[in-house]
Structure formats: structure tokens, C-alpha cells
N, C-alpha and C. Protein backbone atom coordinates (compact mmCIF):
# COMPACT_ATOMS: atom_id res chain seq x y z
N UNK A 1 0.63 -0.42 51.91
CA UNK A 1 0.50 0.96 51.46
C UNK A 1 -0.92 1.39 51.74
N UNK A 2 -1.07 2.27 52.19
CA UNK A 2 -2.35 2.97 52.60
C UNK A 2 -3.21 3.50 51.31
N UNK A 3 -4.55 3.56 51.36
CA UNK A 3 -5.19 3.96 50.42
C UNK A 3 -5.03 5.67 50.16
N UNK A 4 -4.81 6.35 50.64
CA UNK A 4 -4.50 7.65 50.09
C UNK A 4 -2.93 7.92 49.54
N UNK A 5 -1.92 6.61 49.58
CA UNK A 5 -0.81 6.42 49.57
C UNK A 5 -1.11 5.82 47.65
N UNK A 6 -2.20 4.88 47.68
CA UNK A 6 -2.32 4.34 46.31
C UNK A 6 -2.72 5.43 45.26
N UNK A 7 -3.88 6.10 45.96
CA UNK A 7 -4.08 7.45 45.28
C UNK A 7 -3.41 7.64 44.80
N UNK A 8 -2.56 8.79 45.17
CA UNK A 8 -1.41 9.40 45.00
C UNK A 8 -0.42 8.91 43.78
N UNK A 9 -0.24 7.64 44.08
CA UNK A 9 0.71 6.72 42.89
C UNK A 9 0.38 6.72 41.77
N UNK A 10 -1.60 6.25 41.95
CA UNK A 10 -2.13 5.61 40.72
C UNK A 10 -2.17 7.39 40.13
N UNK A 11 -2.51 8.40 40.79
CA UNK A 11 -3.03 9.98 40.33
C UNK A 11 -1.32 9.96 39.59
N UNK A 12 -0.35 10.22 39.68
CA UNK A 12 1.09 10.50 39.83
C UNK A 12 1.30 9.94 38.01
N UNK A 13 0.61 8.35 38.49
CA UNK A 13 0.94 7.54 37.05
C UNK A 13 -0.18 7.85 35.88
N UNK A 14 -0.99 8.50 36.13
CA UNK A 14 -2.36 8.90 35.06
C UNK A 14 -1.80 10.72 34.75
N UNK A 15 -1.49 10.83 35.33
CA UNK A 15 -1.15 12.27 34.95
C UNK A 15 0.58 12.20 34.12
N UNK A 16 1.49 11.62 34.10
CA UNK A 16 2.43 10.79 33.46
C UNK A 16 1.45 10.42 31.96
N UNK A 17 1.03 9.66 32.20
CA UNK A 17 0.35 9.31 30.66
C UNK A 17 -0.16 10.54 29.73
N UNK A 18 -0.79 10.77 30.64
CA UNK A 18 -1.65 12.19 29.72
C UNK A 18 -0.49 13.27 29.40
N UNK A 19 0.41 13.13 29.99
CA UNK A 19 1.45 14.49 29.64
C UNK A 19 2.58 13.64 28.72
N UNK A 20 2.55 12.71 28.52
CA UNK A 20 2.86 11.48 27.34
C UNK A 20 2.66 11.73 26.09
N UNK A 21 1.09 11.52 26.71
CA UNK A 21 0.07 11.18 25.61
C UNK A 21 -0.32 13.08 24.43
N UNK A 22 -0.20 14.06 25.60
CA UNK A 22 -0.54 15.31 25.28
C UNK A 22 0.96 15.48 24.41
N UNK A 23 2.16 14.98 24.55
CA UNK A 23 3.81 15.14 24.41
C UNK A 23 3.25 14.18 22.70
N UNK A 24 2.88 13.34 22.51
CA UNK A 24 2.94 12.59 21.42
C UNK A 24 2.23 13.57 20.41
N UNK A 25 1.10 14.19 20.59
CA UNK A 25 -0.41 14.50 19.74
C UNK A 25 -0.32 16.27 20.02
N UNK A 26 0.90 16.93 20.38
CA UNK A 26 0.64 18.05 20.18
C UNK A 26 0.52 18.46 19.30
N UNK A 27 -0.17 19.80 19.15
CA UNK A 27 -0.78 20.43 18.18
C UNK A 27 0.07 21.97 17.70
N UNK A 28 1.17 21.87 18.76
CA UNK A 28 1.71 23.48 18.42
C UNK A 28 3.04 23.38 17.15
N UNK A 29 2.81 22.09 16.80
CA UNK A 29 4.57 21.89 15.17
C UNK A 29 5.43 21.89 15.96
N UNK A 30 5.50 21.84 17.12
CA UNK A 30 6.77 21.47 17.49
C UNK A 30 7.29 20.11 17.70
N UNK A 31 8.14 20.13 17.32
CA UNK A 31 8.79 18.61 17.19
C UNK A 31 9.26 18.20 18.79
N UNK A 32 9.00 17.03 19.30
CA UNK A 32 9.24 16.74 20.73
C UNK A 32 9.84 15.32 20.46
N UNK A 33 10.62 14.74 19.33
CA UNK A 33 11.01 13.55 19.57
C UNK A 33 12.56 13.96 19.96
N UNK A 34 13.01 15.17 20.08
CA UNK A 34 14.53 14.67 20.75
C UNK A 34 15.58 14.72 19.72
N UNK A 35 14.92 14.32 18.28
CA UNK A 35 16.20 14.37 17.28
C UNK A 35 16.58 15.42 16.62
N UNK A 36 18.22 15.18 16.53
CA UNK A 36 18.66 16.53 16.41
C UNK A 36 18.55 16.78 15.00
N UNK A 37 18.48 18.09 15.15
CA UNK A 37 17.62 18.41 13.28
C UNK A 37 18.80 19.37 13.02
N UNK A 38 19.92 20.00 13.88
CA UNK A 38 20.76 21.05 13.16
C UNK A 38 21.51 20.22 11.89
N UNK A 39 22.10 19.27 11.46
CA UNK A 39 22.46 18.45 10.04
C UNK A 39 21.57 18.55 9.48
N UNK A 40 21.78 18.93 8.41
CA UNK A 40 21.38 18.75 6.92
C UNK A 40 20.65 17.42 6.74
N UNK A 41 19.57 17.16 6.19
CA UNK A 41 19.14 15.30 4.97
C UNK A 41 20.29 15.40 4.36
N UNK A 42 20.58 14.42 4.44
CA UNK A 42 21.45 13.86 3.05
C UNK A 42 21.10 13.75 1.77
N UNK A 43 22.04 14.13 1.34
CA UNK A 43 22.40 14.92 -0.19
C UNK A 43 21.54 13.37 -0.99
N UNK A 44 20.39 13.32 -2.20
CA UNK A 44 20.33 12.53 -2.67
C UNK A 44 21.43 11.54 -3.42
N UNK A 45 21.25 10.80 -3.50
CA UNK A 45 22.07 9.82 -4.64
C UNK A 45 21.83 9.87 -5.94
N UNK A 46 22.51 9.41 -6.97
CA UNK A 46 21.77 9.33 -8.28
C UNK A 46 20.45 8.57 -8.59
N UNK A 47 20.40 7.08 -7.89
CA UNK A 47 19.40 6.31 -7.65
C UNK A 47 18.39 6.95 -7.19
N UNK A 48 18.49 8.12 -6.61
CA UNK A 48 17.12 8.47 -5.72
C UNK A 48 16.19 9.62 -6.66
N UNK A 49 16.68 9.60 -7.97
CA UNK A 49 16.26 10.75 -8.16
C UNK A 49 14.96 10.78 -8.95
N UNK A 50 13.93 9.81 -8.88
CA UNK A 50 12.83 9.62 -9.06
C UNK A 50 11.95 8.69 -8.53
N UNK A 51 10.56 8.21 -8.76
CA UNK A 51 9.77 7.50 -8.36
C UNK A 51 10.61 6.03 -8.40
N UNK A 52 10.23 4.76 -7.48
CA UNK A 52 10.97 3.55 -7.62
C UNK A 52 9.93 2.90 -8.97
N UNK A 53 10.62 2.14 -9.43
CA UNK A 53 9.30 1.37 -10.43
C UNK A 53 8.83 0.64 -9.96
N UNK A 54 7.39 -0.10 -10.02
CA UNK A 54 6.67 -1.13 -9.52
C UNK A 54 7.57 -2.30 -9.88
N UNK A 55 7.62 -2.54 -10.93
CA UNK A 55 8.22 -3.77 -11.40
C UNK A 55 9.37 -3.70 -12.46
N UNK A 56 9.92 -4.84 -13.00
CA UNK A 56 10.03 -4.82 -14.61
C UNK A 56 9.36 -5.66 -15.26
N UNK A 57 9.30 -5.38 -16.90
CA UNK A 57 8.65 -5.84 -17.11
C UNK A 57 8.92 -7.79 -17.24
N UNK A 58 10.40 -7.97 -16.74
CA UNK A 58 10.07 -9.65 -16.73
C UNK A 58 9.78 -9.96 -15.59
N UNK A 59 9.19 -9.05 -14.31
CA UNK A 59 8.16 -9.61 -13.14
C UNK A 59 6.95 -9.95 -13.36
N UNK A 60 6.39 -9.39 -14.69
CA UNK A 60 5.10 -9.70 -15.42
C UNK A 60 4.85 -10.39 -16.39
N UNK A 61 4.34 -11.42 -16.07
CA UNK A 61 4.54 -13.13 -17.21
C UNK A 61 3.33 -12.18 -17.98
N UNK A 62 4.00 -12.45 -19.19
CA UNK A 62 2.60 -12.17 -20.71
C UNK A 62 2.10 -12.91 -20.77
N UNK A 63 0.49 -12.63 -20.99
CA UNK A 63 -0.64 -13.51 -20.52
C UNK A 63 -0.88 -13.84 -19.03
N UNK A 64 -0.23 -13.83 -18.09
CA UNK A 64 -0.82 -12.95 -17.03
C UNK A 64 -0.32 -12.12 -16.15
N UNK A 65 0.14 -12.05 -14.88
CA UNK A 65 0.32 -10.92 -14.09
C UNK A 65 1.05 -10.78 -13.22
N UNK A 66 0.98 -10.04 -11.95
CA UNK A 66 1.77 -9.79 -10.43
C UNK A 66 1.00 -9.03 -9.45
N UNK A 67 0.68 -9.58 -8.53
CA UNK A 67 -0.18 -8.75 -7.19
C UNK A 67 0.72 -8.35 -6.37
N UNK A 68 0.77 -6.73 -6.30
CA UNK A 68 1.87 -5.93 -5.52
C UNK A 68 0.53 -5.25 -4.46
N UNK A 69 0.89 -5.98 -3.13
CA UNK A 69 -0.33 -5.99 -2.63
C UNK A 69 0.58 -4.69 -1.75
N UNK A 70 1.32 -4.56 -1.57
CA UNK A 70 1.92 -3.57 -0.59
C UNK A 70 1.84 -2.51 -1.31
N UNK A 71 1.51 -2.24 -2.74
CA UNK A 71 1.39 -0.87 -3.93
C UNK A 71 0.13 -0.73 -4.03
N UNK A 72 -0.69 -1.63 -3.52
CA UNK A 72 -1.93 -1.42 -4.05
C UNK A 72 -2.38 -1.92 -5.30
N UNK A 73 -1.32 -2.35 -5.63
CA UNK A 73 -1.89 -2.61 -7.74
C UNK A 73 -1.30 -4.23 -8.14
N UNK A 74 -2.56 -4.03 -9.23
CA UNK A 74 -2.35 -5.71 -10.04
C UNK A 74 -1.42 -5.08 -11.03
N UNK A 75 -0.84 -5.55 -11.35
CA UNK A 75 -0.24 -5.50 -12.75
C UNK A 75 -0.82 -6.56 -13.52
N UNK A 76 -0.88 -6.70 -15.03
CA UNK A 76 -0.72 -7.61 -16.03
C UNK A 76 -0.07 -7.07 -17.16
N UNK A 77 0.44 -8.11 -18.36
CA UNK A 77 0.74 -8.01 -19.37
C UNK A 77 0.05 -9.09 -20.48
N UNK A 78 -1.06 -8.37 -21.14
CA UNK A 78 -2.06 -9.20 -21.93
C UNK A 78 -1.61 -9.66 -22.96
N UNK A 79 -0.32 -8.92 -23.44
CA UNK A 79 0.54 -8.68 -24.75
C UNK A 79 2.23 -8.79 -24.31
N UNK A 80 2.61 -9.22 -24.91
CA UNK A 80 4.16 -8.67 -24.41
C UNK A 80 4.01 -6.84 -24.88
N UNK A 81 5.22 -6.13 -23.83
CA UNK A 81 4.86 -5.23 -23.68
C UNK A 81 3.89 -4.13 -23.71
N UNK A 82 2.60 -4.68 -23.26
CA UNK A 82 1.47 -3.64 -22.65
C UNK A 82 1.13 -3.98 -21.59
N UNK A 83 1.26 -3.75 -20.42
CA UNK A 83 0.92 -3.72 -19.67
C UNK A 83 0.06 -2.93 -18.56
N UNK A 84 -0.98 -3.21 -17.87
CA UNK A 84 -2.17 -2.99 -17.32
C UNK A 84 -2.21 -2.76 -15.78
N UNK A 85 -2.65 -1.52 -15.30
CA UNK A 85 -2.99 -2.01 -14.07
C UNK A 85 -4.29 -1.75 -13.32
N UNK A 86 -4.35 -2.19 -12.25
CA UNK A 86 -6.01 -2.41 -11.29
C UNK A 86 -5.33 -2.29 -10.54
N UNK A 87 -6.73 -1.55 -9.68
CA UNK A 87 -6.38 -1.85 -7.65
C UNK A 87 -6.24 -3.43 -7.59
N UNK A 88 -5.51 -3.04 -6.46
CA UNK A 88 -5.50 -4.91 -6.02
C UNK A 88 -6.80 -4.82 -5.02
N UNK A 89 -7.50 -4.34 -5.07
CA UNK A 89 -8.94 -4.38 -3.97
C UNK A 89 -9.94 -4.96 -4.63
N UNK A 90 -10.49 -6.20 -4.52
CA UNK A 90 -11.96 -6.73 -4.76
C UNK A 90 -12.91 -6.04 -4.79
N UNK A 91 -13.81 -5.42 -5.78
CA UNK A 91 -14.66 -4.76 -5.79
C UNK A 91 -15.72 -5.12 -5.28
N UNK A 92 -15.51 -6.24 -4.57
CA UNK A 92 -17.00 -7.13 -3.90
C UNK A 92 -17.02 -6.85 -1.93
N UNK A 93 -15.89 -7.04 -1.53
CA UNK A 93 -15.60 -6.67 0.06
C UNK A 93 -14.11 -5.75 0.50
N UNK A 94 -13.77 -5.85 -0.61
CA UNK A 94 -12.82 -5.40 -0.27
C UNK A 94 -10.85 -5.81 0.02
N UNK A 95 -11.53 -7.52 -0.22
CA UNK A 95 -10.11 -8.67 -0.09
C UNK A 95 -8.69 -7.85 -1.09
N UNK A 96 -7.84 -8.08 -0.81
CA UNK A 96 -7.06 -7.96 -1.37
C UNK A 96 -6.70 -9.07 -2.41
N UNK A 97 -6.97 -9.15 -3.66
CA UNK A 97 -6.49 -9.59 -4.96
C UNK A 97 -5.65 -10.94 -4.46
N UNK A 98 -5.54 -12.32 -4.89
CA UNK A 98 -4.61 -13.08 -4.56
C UNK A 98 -3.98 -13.42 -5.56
N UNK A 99 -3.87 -13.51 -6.84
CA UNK A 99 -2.82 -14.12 -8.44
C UNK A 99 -3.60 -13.63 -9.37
N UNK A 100 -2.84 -14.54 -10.37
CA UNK A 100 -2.91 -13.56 -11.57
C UNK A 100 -2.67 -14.65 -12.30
N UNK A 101 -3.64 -15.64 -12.64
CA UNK A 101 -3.27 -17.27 -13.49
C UNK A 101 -4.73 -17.22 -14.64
N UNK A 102 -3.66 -17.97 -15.97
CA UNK A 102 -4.82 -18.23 -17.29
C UNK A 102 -5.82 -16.74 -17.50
N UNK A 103 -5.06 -15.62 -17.47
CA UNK A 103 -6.19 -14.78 -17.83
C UNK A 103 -6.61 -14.34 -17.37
N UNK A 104 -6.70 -14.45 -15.61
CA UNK A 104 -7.92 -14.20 -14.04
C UNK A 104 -7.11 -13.00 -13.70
N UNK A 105 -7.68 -12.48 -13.05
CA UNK A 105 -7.13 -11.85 -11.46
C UNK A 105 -7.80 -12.75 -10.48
N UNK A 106 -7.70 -13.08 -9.78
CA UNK A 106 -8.38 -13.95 -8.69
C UNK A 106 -8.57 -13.27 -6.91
N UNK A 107 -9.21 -13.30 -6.78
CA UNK A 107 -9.99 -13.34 -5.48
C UNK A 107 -10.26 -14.19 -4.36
N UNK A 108 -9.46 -14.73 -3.43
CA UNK A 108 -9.50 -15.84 -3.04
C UNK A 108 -10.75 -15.54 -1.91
N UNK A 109 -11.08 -15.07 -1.29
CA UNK A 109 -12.01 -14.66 0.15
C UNK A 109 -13.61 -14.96 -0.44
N UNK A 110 -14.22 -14.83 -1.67
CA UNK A 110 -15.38 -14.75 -1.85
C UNK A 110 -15.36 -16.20 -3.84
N UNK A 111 -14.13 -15.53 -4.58
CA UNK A 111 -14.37 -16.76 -5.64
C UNK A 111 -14.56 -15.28 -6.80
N UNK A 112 -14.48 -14.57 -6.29
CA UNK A 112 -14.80 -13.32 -7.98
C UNK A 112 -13.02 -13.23 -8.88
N UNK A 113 -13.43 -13.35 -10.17
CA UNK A 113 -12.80 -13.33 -11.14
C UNK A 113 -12.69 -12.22 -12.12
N UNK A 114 -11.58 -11.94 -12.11
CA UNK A 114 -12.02 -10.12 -13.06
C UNK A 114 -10.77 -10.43 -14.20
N UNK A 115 -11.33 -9.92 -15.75
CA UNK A 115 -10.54 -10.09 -16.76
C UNK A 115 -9.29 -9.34 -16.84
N UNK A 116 -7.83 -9.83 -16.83
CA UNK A 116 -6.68 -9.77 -16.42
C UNK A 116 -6.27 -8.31 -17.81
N UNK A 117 -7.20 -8.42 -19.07
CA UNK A 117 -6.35 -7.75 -20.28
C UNK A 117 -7.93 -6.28 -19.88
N UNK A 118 -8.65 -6.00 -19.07
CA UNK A 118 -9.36 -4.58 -18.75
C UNK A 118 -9.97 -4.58 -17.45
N UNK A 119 -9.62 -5.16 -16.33
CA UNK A 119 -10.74 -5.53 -15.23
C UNK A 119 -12.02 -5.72 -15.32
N UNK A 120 -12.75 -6.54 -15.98
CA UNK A 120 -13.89 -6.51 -16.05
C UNK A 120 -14.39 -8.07 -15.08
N UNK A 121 -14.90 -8.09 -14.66
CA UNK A 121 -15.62 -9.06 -14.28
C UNK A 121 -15.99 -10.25 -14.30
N UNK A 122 -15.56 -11.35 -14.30
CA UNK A 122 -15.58 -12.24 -15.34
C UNK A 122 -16.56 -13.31 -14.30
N UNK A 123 -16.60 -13.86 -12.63
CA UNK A 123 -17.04 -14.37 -11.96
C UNK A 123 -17.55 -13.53 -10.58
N UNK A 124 -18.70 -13.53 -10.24
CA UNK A 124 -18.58 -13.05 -9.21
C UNK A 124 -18.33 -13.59 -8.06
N UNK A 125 -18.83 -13.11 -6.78
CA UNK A 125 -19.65 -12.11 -6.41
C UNK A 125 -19.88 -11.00 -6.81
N UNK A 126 -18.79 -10.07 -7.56
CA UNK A 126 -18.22 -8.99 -7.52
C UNK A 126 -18.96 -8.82 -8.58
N UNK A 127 -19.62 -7.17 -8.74
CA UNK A 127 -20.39 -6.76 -9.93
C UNK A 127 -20.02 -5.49 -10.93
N UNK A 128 -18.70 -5.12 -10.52
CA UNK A 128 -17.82 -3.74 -10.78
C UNK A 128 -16.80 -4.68 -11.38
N UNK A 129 -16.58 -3.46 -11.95
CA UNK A 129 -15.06 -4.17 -12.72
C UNK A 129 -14.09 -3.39 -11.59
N UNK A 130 -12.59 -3.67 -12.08
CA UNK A 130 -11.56 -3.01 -10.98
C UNK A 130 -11.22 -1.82 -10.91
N UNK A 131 -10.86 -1.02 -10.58
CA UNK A 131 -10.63 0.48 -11.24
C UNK A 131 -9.20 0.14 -11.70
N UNK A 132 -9.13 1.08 -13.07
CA UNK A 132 -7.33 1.12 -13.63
C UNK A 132 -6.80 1.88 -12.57
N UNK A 133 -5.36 1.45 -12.61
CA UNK A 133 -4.74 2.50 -11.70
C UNK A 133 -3.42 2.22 -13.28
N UNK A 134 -3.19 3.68 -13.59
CA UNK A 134 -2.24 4.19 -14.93
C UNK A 134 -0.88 4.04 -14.37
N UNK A 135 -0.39 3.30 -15.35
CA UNK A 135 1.02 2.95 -15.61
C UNK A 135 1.50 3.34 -16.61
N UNK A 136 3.14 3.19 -16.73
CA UNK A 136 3.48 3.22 -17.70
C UNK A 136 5.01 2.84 -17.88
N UNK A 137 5.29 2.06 -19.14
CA UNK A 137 6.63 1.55 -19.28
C UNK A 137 7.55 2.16 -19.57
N UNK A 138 8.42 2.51 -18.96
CA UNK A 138 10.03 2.81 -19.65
C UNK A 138 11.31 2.13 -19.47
N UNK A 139 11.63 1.98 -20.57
CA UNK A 139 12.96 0.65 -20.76
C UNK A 139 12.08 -0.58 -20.28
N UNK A 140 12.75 -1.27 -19.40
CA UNK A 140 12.19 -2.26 -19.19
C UNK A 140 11.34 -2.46 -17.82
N UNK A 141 11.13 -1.40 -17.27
CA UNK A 141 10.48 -0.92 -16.17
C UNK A 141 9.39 -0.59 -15.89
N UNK A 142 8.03 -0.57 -14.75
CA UNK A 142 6.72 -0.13 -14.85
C UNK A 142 6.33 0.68 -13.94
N UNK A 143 6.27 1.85 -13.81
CA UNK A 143 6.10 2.97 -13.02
C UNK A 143 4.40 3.35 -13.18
N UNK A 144 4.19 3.77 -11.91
CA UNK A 144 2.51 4.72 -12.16
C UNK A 144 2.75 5.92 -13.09
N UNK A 145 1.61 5.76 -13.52
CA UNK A 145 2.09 7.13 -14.65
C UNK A 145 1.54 8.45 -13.92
């Protein structure tokens, strides 16, 4: 293939991308994936008709906890039924939270320890306590409040 022949191909295949790439990241609301939108969403269910709960409360051993690392949040239960929550984020780098044993939240990446019944701090590195993130129980269930 001749070099003004490669041109051409490689120009052919870069201009393909960008009209791809311009097709993915437009800016005018128009929808360009193709799917057909004249049907209706489907009608909710009864199940659907609120927030999911994080947990219940027998996912949360009293006296200590559950790392819902995909929610973002520690749970604990310091008491039978009270239960607590924290970011699951280390206030020291940023690790994501690893258990919830004897009282701890634990930290596996650096060794910091934060008190399971208010986030406070208990080992560092870490010099912040956790931030609450608000819950709250109904029936036997634990939803963000």
C-alpha cells in the first residue's frame, strides 16, 4: 500500500473516532444510543416504592458492626437496637474501612482504629474522628435517614 494510500486509511479511521467520540459526549440532549424510548418505564412494583435499606438489623452484631463498602457506610450497633453510622473512608488516606471487631472500626492500609459506639479515634495514624452518616431504624431494618 502506498503512503498516500495509508494516509487516507489512517485520516478515514481518526475522523471515525472523533465522530464516535463527538456521537458519545454530545452536548445538544439528544439521546444517540438507538433505544427506543416510545414505551412507557415500567409501572413500579410494590417493593419499589422506597429507598432499599442498608441492612437489618441482624446484619449488625451488637457490640460491633458491618462495612458496606459499596454504600459508603460503617454501620454499628453499640446497644441492641441503636445503631450508628460513619463513612467507611479512613480519615487518615482515605482506605476504605476493613471490619468492625471488639469495639474497633479497623483500618487495615495504615493500623488507625476509630471507636465503633461515636467514631472517634481510638489508634492512629488517623487524627479525625469519622464523619456520622444518619440512619435510622424501622422494624427491623436500617435506612439513611
Amino acid at each position: 500500500m502506498g503512503a498516500a494510500k495509508r494516509r487516507t486509511v489512517l485520516l478515514g479511521v481518526g475522523a471515525a473516532g472523533v465522530s464516535a467520540a463527538a456521537a458519545a459526549c454530545g452536548s445538544d440532549g439528544q439521546d444517540t444510543s438507538g433505544a427506543d424510548k416510545s414505551s412507557p418505564p415500567p409501572a413500579e412494583s410494590p417493593a419499589d416504592d422506597g429507598p432499599a435499606a442498608l441492612a437489618t438489623l441482624d446484619d449488625v452484631p451488637v457490640g460491633g458492626g458491618v462495612v458496606l463498602s459499596g454504600e459508603g457506610v460503617v454501620l454499628t450497633q453499640p446497644t441492641e437496637g441503636e445503631v450508628k453510622g460513619f463513612s467507611a473512608k479512613c480519615t487518615h488516606k482515605g482506605c476504605t474501612l476493613a471490619s468492625v471487631t471488639s469495639g474497633m472500626i479497623n483500618c487495615t492500609c495504615h493500623g488507625s482504629r476509630f471507636n465503633a459506639a461515636d467514631g472517634s479515634v481510638e489508634h492512629g495514624p488517623a487524627t479525625r474522628s469519622l464523619p456520622e452518616v444518619k440512619v435510622k431504624v424501622e422494624g427491623d431494618e436500617v435506612f439513611r435517614a
